[in-house]
Protein backbone atom coordinates (compact mmCIF):
# COMPACT_ATOMS: atom_id res chain seq x y z
CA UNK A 1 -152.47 -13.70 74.64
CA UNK A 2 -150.63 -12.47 77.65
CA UNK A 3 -146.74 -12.87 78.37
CA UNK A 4 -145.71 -14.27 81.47
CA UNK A 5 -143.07 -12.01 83.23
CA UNK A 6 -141.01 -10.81 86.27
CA UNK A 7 -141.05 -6.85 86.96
CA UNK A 8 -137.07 -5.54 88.83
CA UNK A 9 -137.48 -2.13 90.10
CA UNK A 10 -134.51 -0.52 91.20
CA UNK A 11 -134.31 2.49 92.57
CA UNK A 12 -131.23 4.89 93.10
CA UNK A 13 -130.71 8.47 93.93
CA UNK A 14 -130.20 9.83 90.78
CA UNK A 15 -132.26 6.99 88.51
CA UNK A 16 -134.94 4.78 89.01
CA UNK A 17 -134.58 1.98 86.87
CA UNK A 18 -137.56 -1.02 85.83
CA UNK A 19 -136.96 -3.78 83.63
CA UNK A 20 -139.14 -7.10 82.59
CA UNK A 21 -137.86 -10.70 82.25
CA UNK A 22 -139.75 -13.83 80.77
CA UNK A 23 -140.40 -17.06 82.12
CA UNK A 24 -137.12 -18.38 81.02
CA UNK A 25 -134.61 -14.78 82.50
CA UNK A 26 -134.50 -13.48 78.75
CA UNK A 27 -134.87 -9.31 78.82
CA UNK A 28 -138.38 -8.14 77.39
CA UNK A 29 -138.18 -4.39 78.03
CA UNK A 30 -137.18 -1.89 80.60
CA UNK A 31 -137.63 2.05 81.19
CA UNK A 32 -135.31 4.75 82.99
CA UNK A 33 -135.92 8.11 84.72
CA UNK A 34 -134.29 10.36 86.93
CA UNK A 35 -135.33 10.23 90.20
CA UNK A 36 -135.19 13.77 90.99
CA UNK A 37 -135.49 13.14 94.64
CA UNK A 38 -139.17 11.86 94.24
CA UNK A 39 -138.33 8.07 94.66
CA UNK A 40 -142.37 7.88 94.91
CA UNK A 41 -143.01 9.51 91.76
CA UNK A 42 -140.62 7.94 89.98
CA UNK A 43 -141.75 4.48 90.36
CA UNK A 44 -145.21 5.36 89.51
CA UNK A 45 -144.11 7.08 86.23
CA UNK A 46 -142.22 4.16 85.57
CA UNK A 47 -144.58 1.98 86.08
CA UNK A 48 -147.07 3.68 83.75
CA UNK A 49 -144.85 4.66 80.58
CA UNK A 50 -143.10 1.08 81.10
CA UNK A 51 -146.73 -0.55 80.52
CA UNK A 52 -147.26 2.38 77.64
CA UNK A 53 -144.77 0.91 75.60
CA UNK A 54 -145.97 -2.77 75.80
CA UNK A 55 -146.27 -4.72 72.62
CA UNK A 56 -148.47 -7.10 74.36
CA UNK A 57 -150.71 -8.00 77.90
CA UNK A 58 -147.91 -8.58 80.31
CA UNK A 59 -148.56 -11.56 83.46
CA UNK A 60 -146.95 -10.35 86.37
CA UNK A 61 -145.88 -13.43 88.26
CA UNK A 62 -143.58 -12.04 90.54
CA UNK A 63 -141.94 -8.29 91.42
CA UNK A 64 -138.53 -8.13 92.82
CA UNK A 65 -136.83 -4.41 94.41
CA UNK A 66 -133.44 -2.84 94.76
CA UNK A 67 -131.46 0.34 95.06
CA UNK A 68 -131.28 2.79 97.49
CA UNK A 69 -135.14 3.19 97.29
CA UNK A 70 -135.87 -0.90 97.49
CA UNK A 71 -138.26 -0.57 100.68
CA UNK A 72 -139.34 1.97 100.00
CA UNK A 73 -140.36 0.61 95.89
CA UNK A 74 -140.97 -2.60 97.67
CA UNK A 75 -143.53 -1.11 99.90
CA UNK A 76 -145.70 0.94 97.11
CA UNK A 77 -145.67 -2.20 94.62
CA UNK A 78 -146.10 -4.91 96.62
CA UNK A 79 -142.50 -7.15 95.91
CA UNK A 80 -142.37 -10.81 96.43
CA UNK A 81 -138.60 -9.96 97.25
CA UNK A 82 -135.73 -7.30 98.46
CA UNK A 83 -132.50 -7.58 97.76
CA UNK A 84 -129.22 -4.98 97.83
CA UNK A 85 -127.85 -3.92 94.89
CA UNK A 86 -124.64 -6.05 95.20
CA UNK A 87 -127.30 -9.49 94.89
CA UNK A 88 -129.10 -7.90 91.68
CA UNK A 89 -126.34 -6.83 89.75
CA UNK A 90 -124.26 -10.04 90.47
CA UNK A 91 -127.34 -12.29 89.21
CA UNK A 92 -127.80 -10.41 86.31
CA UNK A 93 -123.96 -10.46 85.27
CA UNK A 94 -123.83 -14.33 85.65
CA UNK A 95 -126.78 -14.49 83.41
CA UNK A 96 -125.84 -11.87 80.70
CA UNK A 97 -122.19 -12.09 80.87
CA UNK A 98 -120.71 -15.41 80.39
CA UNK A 99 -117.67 -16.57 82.62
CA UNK A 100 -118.03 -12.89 84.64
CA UNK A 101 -115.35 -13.02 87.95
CA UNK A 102 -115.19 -9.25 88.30
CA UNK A 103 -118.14 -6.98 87.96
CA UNK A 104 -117.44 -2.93 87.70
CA UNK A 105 -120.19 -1.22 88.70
CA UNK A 106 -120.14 2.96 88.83
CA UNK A 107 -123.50 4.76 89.43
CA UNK A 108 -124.68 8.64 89.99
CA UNK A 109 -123.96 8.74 93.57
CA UNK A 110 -121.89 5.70 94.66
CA UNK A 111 -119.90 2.74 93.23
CA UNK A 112 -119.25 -1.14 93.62
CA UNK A 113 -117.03 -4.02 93.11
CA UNK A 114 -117.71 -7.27 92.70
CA UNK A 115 -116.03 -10.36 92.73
CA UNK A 116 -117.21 -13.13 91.88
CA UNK A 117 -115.78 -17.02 91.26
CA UNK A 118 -118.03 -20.00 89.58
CA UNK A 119 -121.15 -17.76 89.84
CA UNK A 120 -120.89 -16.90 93.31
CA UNK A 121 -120.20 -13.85 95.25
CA UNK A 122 -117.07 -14.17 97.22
CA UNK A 123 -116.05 -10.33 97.75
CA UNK A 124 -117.47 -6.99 97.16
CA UNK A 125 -116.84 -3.21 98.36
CA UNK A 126 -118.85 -0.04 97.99
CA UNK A 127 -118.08 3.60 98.10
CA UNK A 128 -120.89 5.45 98.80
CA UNK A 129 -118.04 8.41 100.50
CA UNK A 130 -116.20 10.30 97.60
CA UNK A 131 -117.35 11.96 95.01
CA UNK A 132 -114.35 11.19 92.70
CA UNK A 133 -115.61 7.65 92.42
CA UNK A 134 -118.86 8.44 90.90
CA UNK A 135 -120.78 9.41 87.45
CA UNK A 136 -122.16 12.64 89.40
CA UNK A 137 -118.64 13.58 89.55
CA UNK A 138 -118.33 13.46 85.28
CA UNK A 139 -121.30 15.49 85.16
CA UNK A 140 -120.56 18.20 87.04
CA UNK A 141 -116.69 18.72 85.29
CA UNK A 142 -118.38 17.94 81.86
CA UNK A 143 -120.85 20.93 82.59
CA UNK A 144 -118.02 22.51 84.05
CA UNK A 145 -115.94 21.84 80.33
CA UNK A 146 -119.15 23.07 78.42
CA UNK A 147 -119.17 19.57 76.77
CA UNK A 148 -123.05 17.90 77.01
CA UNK A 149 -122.42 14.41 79.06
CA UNK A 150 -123.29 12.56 76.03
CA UNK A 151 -120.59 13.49 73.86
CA UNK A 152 -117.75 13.11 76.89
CA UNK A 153 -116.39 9.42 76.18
CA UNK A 154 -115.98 10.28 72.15
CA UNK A 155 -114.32 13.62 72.82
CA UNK A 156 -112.40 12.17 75.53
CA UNK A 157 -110.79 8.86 73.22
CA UNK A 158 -109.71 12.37 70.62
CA UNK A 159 -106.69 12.63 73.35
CA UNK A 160 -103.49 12.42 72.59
CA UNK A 161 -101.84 13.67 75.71
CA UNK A 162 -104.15 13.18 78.81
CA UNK A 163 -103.98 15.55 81.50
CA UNK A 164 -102.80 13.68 84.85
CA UNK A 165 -105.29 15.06 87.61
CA UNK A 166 -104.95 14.36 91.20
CA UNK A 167 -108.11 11.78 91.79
CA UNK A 168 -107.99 10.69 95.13
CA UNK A 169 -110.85 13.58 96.16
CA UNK A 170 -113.50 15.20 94.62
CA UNK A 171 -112.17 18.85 95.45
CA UNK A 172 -108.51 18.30 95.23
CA UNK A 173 -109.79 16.81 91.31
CA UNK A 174 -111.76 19.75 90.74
CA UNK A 175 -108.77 22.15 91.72
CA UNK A 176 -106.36 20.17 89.95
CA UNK A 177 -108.74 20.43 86.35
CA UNK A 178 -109.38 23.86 86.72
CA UNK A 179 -105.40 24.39 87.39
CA UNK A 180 -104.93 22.05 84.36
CA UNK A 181 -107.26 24.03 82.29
CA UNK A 182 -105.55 27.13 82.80
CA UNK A 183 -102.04 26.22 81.82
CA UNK A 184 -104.24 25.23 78.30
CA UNK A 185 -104.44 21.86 78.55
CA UNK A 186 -107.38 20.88 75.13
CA UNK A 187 -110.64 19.89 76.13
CA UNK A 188 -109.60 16.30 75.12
CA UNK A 189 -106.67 16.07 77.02
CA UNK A 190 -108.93 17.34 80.41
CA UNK A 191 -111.84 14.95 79.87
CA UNK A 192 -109.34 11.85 78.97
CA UNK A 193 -107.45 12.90 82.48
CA UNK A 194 -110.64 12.80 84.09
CA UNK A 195 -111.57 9.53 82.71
CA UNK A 196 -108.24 8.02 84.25
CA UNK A 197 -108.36 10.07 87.35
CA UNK A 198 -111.69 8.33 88.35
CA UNK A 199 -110.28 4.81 87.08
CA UNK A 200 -106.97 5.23 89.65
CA UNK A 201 -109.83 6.44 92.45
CA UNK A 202 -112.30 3.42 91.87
CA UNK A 203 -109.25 0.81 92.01
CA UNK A 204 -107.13 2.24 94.84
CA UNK A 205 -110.22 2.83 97.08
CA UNK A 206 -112.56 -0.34 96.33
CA UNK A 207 -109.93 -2.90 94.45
CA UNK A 208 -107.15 -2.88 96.84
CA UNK A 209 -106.26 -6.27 97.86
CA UNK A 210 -108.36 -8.01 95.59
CA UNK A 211 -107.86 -9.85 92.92
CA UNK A 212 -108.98 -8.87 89.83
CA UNK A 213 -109.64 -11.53 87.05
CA UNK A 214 -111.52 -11.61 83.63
CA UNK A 215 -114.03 -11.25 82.41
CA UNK A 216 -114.73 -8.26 83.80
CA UNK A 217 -118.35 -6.80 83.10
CA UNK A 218 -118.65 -2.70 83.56
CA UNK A 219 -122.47 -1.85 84.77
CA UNK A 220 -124.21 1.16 85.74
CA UNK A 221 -124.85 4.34 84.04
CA UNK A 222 -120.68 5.33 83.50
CA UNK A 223 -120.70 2.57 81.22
CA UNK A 224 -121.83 4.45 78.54
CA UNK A 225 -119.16 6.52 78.64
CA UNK A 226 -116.67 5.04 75.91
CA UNK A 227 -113.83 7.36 77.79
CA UNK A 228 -114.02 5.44 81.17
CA UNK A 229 -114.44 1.58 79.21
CA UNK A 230 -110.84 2.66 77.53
CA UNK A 231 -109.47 4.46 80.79
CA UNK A 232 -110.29 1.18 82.70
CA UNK A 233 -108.90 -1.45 79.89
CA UNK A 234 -105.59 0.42 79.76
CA UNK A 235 -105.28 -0.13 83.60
CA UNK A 236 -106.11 -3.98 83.72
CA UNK A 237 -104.95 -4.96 80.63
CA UNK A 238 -107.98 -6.65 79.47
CA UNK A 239 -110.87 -6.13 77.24
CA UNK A 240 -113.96 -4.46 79.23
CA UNK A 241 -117.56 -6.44 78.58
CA UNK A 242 -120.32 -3.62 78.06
CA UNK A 243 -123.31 -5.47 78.33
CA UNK A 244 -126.50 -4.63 76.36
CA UNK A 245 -128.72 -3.49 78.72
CA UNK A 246 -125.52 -1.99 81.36
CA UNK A 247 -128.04 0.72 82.69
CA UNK A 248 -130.64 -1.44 83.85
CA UNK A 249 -128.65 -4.59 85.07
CA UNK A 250 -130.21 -3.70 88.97
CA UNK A 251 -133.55 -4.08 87.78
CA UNK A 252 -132.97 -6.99 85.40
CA UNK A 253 -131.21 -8.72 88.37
CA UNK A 254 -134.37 -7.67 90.57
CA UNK A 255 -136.32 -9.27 88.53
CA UNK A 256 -134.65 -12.47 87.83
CA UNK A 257 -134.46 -12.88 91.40
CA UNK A 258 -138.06 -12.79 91.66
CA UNK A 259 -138.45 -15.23 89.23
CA UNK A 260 -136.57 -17.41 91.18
CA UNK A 261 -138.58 -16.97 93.88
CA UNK A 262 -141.58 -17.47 92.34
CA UNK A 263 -140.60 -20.88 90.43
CA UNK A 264 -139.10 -22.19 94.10
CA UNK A 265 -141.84 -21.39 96.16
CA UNK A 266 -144.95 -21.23 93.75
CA UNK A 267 -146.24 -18.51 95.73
CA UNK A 268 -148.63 -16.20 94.72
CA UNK A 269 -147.29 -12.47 93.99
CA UNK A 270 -148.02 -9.69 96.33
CA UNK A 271 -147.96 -7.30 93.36
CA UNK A 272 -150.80 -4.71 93.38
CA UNK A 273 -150.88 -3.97 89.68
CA UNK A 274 -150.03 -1.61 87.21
CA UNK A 275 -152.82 0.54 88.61
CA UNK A 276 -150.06 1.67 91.39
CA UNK A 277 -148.92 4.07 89.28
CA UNK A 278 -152.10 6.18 89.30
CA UNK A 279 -152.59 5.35 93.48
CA UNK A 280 -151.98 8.09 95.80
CA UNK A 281 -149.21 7.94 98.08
CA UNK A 282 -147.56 10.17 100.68
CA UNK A 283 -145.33 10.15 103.26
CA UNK A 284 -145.61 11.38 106.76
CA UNK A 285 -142.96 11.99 109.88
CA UNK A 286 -143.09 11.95 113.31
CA UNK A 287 -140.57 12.19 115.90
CA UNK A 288 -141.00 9.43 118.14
CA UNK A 289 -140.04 10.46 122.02
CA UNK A 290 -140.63 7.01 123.38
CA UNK A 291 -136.39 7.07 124.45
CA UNK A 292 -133.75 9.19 124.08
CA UNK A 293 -133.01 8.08 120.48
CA UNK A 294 -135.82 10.50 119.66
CA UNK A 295 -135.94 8.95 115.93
CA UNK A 296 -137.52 10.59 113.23
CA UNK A 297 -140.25 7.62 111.92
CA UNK A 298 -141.60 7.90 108.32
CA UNK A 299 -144.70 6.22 107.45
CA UNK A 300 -145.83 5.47 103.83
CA UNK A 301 -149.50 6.30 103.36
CA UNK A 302 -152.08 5.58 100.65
CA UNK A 303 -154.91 7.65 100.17
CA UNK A 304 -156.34 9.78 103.36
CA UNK A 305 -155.54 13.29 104.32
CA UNK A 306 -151.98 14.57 102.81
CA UNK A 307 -150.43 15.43 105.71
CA UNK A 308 -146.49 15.25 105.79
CA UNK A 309 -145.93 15.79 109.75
CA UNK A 310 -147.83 14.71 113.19
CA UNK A 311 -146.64 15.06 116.86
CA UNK A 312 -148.39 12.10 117.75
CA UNK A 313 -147.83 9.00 115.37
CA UNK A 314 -151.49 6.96 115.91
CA UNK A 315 -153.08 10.14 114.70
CA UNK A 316 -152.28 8.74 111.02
CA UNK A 317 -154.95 8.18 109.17
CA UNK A 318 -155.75 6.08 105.83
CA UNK A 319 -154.18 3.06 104.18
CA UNK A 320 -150.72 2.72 106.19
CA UNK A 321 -148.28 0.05 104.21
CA UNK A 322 -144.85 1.06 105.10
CA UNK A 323 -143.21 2.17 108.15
CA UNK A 324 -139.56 2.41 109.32
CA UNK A 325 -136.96 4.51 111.18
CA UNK A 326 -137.40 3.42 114.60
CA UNK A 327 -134.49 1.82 115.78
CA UNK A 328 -136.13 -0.50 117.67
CA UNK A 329 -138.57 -1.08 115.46
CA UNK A 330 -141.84 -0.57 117.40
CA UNK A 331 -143.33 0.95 115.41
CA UNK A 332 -142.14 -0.81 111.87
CA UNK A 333 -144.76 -1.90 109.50
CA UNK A 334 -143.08 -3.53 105.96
């Protein structure tokens, strides 16, 4: 007996993230992996270790996309629906986290804030700039500090005296811990400082001149990091939510959104199968001289030579199912 479900895919530039949801928008399983710049690769592994670890025959009714990489994802799978990151992680707070107005949301590579009021979106800002707002950033001082990224939020809480590092930029930080750690500040006392440095970055850049209510729900990889829940309760004043599944929220919101698609329109899904993850896909560019905007168009490829660049884009052969990065779109297949 099979299991009815809805497949989110959301892919980033440091993780790819997939998740399943039932019938009813209760979590059946998900899988992670890092990207590794192969956004192509990465869904296909997915794909194929995600339906590994099945503990039954899964129904795909409906396959929803987002990230960085949703077109692209969107393209290679065949998803009912797209949607930005700032959609999926909203749904999938007002389903997981009961009575959620402000959503935290700090990734590899960029970061978000969300507001939200009776389930609704009313406000939301991204930095996708500096590096100070972003888990990449705790990675590199970690490995920096010698301390492996998993053990940075319970070393960091051992503080008693947190270093207070300049935060407002990524290289100002970095000279400011490196200072810090030279006058002999402990390990603790560094990471801890680090922890609020990012907190004062994330709410002076993206939460200024919002308003900030609970319950506030912290998503995205940082999450994990025990150091950066306390750093952030200290400076609202209210408990932090965690949910379960914080990683994969994207992709859970992904692919409650394509359930919703599928039980309002009763349309058939354009999903291809699992089998995509063993298809053969490449890209190819081609500068495009048609104007003076001389664009650089990719096109997404299945099967036929592997090629990766042509002068003259109708010399592409094989099965083309994606194409963008014209900007006026003449040549844009999706």
């Amino acid at each position: 007996m099979s299991l009815t479900v809805y497949l989110g895919i959301d892919v980033g530039s440091v993780t790819t993230k997939l998740a399943l949801v039932d019938e009813h928008g209760k979590y059946v399983d998900s899988f992670m992996l890092k990207t590794a710049g192969k956004p192509v690769d990465a869904v296909q592994e997915g794909l194929n270790k995600l339906y590994a670890q099945k503990l039954t025959d899964y129904e795909v009714m409906g396959v929803g996309t987002t990230g960085s990489g949703r077109n692209l994802a969107g393209a290679l799978v065949g998803a009912d629906v797209i949607k930005n990151e700032i959609t999926a992680h909203a749904v999938a707070a007002s389903i997981n986290v009961p009575g959620v107005q402000t959503i935290l949301e700090i990734g590899g590579q960029d970061s978000k804030i969300i507001i939200m009021r009776d389930g609704i979106v009313t406000d939301f800002a991204m930095n996708t700039v500096c590096a100070a707002g972003t888990g990449s950033f705790l990675d590199h001082q970690a490995q920096r500090l010698n301390v492996p990224i998993e053990l940075f939020g319970e070393t960091a809480l051992k503080s008693s005296n947190p270093a207070r590092i300049a935060g407002r930029c990524g290289v100002f930080a970095e000279s400011d811990l490196i200072h810090k750690q030279q006058l002999g500040y402990p390990v603790e006392d560094l990471l801890y400082g680090l922890c609020q440095a990012l907190v004062r970055n994330y709410l002076a850049n993206l939460a200024l001149g919002k308003e900030l209510l609970p319950v506030f729900s912290f998503q995205g990889g940082v999450a994990t990091n025990i150091g950066m829940v306390k750093a952030f309760e200290e400076a609202l004043g209210h408990k932090i939510v965690v949910p379960d599944h914080h990683q994969t929220m994207g992709a859970i919101g992904a692919g409650l959104l394509a359930m919703e698609n599928h039980q309002y329109t009763e349309s058939k899904t354009k999903f291809k199968g699992w089998e995509v993850g063993e298809m053969n896909f490449h890209s190819i560019t081609c500068d495009c001289n048609g104007c003076s905007n001389n664009c650089e168009v990719i096109t997404i490829v299945e099967g036929g030579e592997e090629i990766h660049h042509v002068d003259n884009i109708k010399d592409i052969k094989g099965n083309i199912i994606a194409r963008w990065g014209g900007t006026c779109g003449r040549w844009d297949i999706s």
